[in-house]
PDB file of N, CA and C in Angstrom:
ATOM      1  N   UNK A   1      -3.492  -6.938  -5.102  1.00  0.00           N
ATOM      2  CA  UNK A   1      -4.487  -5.984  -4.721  1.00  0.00           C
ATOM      3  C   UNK A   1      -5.218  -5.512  -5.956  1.00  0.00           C
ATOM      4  N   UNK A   2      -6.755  -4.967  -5.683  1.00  0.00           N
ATOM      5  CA  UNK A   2      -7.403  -4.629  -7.279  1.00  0.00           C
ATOM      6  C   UNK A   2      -7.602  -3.368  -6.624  1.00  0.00           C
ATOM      7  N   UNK A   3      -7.507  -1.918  -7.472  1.00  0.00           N
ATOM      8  CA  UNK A   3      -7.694  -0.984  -7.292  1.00  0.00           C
ATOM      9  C   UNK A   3      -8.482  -0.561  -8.793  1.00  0.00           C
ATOM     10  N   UNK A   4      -9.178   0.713  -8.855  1.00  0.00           N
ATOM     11  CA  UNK A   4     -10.040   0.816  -9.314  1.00  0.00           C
ATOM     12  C   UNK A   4      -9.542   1.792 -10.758  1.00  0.00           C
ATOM     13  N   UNK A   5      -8.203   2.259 -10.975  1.00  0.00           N
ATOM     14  CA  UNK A   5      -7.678   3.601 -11.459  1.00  0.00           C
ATOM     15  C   UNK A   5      -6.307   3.561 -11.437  1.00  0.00           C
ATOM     16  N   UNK A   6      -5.985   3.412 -13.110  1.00  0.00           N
ATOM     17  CA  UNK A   6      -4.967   3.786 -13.216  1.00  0.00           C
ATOM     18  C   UNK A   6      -3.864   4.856 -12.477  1.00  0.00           C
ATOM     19  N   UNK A   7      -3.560   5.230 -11.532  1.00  0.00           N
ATOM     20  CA  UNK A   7      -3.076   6.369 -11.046  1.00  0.00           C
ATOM     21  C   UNK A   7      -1.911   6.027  -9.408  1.00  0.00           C
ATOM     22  N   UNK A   8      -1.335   7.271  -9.056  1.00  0.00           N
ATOM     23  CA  UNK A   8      -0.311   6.849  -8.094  1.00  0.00           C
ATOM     24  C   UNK A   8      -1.022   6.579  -6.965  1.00  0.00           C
ATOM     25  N   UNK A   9      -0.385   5.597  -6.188  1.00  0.00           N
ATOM     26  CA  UNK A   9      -0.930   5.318  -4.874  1.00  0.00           C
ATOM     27  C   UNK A   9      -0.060   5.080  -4.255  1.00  0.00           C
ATOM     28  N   UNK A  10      -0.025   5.816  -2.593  1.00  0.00           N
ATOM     29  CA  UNK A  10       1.233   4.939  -2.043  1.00  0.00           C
ATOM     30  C   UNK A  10       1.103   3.674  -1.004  1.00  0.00           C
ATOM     31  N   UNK A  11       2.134   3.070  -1.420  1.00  0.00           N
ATOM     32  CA  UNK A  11       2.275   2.076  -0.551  1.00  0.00           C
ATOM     33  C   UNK A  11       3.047   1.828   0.943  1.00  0.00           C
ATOM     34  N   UNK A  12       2.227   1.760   2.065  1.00  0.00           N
ATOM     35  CA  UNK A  12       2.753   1.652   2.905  1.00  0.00           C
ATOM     36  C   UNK A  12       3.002   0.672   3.771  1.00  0.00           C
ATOM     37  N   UNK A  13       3.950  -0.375   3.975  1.00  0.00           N
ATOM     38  CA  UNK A  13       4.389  -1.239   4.448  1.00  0.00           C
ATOM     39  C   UNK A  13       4.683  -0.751   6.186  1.00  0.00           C
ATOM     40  N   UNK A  14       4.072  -1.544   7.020  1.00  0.00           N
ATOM     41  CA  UNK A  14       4.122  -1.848   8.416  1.00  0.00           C
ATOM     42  C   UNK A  14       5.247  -2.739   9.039  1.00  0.00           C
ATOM     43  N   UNK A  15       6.171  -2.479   9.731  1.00  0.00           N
ATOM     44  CA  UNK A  15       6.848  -3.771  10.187  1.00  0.00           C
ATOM     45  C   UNK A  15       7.139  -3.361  11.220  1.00  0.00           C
ATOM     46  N   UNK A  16       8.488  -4.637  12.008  1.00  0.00           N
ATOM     47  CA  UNK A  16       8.681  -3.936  13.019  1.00  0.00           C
ATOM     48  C   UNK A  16      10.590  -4.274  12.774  1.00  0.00           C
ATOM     49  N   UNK A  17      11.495  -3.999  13.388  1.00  0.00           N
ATOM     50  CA  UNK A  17      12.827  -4.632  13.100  1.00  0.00           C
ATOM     51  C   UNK A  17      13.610  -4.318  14.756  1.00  0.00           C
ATOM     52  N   UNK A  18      14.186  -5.145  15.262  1.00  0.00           N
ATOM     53  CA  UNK A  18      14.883  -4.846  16.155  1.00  0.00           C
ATOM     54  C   UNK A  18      15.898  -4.527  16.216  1.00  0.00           C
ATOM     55  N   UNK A  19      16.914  -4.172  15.244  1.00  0.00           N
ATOM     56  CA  UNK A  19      18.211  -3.397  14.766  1.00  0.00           C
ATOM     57  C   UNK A  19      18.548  -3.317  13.550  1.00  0.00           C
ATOM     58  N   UNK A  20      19.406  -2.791  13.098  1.00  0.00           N
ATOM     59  CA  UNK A  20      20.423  -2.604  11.808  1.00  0.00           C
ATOM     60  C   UNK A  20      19.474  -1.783  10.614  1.00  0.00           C
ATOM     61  N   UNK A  21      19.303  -1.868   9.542  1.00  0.00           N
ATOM     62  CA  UNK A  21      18.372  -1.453   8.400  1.00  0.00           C
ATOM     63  C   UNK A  21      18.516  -2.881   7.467  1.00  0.00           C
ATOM     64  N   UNK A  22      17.299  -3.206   7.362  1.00  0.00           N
ATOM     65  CA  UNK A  22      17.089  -4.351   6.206  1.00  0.00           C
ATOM     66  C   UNK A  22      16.604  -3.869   5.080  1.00  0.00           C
ATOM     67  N   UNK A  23      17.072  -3.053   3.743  1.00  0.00           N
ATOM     68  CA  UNK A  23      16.166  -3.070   2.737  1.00  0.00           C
ATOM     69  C   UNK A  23      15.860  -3.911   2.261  1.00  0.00           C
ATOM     70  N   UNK A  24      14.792  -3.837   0.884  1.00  0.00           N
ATOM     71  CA  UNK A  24      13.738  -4.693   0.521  1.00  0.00           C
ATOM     72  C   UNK A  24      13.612  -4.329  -1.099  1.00  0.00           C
ATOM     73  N   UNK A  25      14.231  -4.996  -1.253  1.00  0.00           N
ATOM     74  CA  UNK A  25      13.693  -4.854  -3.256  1.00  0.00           C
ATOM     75  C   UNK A  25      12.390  -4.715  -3.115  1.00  0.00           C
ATOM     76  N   UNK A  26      11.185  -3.553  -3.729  1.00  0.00           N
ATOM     77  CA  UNK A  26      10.003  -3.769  -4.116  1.00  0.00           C
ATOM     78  C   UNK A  26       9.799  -3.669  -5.634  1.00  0.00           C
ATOM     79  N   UNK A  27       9.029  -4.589  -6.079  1.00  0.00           N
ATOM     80  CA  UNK A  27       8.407  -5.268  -7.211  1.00  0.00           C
ATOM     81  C   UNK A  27       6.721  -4.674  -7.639  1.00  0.00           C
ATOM     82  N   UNK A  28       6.330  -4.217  -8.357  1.00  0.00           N
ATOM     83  CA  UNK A  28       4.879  -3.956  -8.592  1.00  0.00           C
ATOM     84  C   UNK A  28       4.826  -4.511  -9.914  1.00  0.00           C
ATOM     85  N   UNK A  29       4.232  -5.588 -10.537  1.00  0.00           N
ATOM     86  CA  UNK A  29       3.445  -6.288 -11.619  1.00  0.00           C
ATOM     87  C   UNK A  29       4.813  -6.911 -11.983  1.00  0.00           C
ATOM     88  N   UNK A  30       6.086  -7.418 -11.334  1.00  0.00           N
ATOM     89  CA  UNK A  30       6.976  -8.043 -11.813  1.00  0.00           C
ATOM     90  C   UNK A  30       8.016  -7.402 -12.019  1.00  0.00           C
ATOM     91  N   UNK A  31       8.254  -5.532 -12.054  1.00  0.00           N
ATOM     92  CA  UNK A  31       8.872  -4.448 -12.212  1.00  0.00           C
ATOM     93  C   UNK A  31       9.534  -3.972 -11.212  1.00  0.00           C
ATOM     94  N   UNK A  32      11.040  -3.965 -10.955  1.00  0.00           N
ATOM     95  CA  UNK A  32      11.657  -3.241  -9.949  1.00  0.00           C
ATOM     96  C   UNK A  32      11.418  -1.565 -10.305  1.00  0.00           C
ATOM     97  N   UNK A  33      10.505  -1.210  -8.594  1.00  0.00           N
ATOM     98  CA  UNK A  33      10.497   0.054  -8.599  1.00  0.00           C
ATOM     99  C   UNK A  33      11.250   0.812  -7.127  1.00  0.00           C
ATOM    100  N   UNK A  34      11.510   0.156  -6.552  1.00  0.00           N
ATOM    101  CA  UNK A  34      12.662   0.190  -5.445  1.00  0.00           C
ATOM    102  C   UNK A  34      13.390  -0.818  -4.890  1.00  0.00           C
ATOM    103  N   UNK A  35      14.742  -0.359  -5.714  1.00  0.00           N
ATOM    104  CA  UNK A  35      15.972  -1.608  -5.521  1.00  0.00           C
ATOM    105  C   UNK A  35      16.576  -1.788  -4.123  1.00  0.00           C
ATOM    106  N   UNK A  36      16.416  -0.848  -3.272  1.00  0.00           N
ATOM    107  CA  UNK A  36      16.542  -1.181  -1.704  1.00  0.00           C
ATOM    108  C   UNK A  36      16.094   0.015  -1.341  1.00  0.00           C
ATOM    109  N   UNK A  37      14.681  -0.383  -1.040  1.00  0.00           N
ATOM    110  CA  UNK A  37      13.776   0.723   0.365  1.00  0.00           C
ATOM    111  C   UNK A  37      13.920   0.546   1.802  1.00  0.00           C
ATOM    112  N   UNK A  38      14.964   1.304   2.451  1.00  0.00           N
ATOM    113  CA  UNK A  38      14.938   1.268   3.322  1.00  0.00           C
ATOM    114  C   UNK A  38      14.274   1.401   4.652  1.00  0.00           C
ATOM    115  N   UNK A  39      14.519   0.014   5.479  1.00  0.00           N
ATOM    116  CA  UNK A  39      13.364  -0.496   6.899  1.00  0.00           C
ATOM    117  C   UNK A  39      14.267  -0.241   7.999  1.00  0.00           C
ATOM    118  N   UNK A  40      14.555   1.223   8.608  1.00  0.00           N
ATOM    119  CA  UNK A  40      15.356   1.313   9.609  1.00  0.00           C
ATOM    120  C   UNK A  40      14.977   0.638  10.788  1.00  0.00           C
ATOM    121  N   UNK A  41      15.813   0.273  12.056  1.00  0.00           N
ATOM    122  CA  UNK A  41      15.045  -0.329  13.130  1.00  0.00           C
ATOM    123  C   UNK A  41      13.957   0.547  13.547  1.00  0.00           C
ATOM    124  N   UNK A  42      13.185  -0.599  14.331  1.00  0.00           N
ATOM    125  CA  UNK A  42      12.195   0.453  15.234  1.00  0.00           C
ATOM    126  C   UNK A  42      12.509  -0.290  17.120  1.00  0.00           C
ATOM    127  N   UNK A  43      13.738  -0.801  17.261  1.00  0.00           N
ATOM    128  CA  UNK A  43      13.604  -1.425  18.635  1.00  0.00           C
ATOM    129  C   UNK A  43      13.382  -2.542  19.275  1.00  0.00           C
ATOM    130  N   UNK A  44      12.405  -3.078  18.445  1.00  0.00           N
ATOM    131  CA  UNK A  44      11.488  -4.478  18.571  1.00  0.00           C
ATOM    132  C   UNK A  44      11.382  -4.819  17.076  1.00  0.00           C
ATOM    133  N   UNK A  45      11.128  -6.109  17.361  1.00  0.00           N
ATOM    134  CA  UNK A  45      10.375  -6.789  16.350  1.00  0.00           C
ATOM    135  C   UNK A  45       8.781  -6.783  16.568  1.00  0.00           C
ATOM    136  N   UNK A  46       8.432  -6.257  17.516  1.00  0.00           N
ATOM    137  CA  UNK A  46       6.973  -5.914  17.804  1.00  0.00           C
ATOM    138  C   UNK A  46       6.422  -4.217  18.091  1.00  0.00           C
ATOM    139  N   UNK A  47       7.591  -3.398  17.954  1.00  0.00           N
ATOM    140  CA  UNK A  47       7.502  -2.341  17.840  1.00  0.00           C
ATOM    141  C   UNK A  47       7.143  -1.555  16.472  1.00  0.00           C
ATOM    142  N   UNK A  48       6.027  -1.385  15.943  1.00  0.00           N
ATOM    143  CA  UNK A  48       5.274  -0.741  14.397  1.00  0.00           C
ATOM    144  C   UNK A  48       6.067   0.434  13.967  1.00  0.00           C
ATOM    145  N   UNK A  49       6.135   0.637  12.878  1.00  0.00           N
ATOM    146  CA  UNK A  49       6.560   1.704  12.238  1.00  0.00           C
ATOM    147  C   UNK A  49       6.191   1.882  10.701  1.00  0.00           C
ATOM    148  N   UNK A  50       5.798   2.884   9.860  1.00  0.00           N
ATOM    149  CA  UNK A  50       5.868   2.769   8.852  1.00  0.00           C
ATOM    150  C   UNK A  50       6.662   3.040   7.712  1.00  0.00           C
ATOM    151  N   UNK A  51       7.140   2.268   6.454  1.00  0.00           N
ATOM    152  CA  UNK A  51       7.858   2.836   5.426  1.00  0.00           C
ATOM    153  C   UNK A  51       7.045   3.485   4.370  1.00  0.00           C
ATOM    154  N   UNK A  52       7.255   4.072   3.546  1.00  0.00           N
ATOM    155  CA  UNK A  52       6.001   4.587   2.250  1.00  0.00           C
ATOM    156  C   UNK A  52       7.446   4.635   0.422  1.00  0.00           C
ATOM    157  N   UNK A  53       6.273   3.956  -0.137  1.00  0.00           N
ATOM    158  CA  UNK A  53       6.848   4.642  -1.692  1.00  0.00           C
ATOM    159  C   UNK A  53       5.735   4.719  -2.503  1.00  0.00           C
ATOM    160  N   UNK A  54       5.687   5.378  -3.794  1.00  0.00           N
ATOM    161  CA  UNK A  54       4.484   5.898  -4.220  1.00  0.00           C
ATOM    162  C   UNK A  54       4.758   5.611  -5.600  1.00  0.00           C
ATOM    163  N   UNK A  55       4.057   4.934  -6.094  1.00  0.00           N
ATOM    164  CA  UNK A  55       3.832   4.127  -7.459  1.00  0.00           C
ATOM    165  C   UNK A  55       2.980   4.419  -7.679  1.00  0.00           C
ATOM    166  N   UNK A  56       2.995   3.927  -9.404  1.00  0.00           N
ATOM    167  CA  UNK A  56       1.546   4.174 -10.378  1.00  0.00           C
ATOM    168  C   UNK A  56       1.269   2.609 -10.326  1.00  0.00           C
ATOM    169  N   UNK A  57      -0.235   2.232 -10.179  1.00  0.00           N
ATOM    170  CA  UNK A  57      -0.906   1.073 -10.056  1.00  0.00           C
ATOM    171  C   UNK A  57      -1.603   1.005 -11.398  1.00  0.00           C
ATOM    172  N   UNK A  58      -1.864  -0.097 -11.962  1.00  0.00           N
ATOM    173  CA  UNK A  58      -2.784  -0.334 -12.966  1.00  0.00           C
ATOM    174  C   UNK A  58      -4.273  -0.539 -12.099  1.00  0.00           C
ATOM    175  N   UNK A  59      -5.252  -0.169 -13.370  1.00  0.00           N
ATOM    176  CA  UNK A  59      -6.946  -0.657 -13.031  1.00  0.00           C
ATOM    177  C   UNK A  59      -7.301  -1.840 -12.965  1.00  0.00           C
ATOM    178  N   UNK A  60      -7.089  -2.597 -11.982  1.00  0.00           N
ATOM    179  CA  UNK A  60      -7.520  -4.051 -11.548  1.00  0.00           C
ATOM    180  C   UNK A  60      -6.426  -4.803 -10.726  1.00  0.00           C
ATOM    181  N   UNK A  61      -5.726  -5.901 -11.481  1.00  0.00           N
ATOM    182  CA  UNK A  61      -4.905  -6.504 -10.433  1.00  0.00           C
ATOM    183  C   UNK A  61      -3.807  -6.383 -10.336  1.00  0.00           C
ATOM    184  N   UNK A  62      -2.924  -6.024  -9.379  1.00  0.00           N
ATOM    185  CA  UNK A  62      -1.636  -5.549  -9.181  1.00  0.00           C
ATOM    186  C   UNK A  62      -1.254  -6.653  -8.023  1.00  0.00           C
ATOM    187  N   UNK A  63       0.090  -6.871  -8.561  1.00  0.00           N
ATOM    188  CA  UNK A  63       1.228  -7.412  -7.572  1.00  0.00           C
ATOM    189  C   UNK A  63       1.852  -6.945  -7.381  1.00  0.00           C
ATOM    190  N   UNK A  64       2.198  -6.651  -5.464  1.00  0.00           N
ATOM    191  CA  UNK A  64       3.639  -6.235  -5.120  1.00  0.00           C
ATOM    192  C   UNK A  64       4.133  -6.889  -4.369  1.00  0.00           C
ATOM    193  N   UNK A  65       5.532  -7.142  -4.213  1.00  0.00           N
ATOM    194  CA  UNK A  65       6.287  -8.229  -4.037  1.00  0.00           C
ATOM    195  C   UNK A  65       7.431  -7.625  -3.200  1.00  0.00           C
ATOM    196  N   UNK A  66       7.925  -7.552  -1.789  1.00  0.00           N
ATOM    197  CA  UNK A  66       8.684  -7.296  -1.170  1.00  0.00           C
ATOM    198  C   UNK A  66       9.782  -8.494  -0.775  1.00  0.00           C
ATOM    199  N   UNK A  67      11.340  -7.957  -1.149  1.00  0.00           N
ATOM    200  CA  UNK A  67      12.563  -9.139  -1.215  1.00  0.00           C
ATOM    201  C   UNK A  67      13.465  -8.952  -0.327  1.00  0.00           C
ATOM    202  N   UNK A  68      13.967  -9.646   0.554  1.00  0.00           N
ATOM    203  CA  UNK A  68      14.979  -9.184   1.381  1.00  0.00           C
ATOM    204  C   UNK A  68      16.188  -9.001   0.491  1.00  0.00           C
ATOM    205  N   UNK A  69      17.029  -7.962   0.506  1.00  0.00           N
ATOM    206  CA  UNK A  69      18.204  -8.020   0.182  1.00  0.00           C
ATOM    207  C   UNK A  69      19.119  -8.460   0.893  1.00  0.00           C
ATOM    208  N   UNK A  70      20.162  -9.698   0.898  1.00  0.00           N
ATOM    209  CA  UNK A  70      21.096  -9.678   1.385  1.00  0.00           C
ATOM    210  C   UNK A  70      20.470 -10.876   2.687  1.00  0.00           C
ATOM    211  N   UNK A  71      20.830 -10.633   3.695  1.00  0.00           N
ATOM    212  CA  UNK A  71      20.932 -11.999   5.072  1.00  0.00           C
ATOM    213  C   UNK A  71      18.791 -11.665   5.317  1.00  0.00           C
ATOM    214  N   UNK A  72      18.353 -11.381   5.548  1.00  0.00           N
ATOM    215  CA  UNK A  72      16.918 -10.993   5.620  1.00  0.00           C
ATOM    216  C   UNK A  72      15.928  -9.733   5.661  1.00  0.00           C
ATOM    217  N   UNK A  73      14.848  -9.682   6.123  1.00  0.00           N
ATOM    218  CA  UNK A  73      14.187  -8.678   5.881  1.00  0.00           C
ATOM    219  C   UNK A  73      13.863  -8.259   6.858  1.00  0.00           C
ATOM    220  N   UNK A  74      13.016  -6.987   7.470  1.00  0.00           N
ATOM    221  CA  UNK A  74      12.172  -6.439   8.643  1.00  0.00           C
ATOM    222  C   UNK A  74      10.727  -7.616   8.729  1.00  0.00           C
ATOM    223  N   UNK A  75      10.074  -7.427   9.965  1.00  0.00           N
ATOM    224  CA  UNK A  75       9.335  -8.267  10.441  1.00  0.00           C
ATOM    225  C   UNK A  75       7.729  -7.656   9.054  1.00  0.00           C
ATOM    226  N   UNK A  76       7.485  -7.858   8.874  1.00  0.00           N
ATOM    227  CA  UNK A  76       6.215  -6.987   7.427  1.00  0.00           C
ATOM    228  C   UNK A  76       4.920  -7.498   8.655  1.00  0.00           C
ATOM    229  N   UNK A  77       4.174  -6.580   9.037  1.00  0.00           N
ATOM    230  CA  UNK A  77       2.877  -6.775   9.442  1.00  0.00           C
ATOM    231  C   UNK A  77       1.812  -6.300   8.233  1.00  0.00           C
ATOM    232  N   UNK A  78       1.644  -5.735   7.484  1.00  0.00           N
ATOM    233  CA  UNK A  78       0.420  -5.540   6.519  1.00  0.00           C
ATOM    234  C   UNK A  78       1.306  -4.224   5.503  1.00  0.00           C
ATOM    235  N   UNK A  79       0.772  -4.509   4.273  1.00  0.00           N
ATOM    236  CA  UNK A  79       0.765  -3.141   2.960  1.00  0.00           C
ATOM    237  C   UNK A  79      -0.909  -2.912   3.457  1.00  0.00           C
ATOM    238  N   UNK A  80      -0.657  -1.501   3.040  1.00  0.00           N
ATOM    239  CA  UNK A  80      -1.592   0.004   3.426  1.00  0.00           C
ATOM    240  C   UNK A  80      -1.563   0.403   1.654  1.00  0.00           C
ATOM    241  N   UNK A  81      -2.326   0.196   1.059  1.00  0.00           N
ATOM    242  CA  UNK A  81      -2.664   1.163  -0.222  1.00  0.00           C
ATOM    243  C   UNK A  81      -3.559   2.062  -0.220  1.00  0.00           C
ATOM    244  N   UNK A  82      -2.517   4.008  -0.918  1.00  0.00           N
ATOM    245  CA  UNK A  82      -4.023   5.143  -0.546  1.00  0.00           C
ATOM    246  C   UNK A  82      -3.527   6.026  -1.770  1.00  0.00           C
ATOM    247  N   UNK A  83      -4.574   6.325  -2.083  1.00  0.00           N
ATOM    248  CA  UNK A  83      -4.881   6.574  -3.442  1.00  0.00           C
ATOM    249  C   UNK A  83      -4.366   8.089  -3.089  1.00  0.00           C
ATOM    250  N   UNK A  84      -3.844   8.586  -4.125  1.00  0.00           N
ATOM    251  CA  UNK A  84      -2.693  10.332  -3.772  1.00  0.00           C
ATOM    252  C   UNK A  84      -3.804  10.961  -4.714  1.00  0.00           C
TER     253      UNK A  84
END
């Protein structure tokens, strides 16, 4: 993602999970900044919900990188970036 400003933004990840909690190592520019963010169920795997964590982004191009920990991950429908 390119954002315009050094500064925090959070990130909000969409999914859906039909039981248990899957966290997710998240990664921003190659950097663990949450070693398991937790994706509680939402019911479905087509049922939406959102998670949020709030990082500092660099001015231009940023990578973030979501990892299943362990047997897999929640279903990921889209990252949401909003400037705090």
């Amino acid at each position: 993602m390119n954002v315009g400003t050094l500064r925090q933004y959070e990130l909000q990840f969409r999914y859906g999970l039909e039981s248990g909690d899957r966290p997710l190592e998240i990664k921003v520019n190659g950097q663990i900044v949450e070693s398991g963010l937790s994706f509680p169920a939402t019911g479905s795997w087509s049922t939406w919900e959102t998670v949020s964590t709030v990082q500092i982004l660099n001015a231009g191009i940023n990578t973030v990188r979501a990892t299943a920990i362990g047997y897999s991950g929640a279903n990921l429908d889209h990252l949401k970036v909003i400037s705090q």
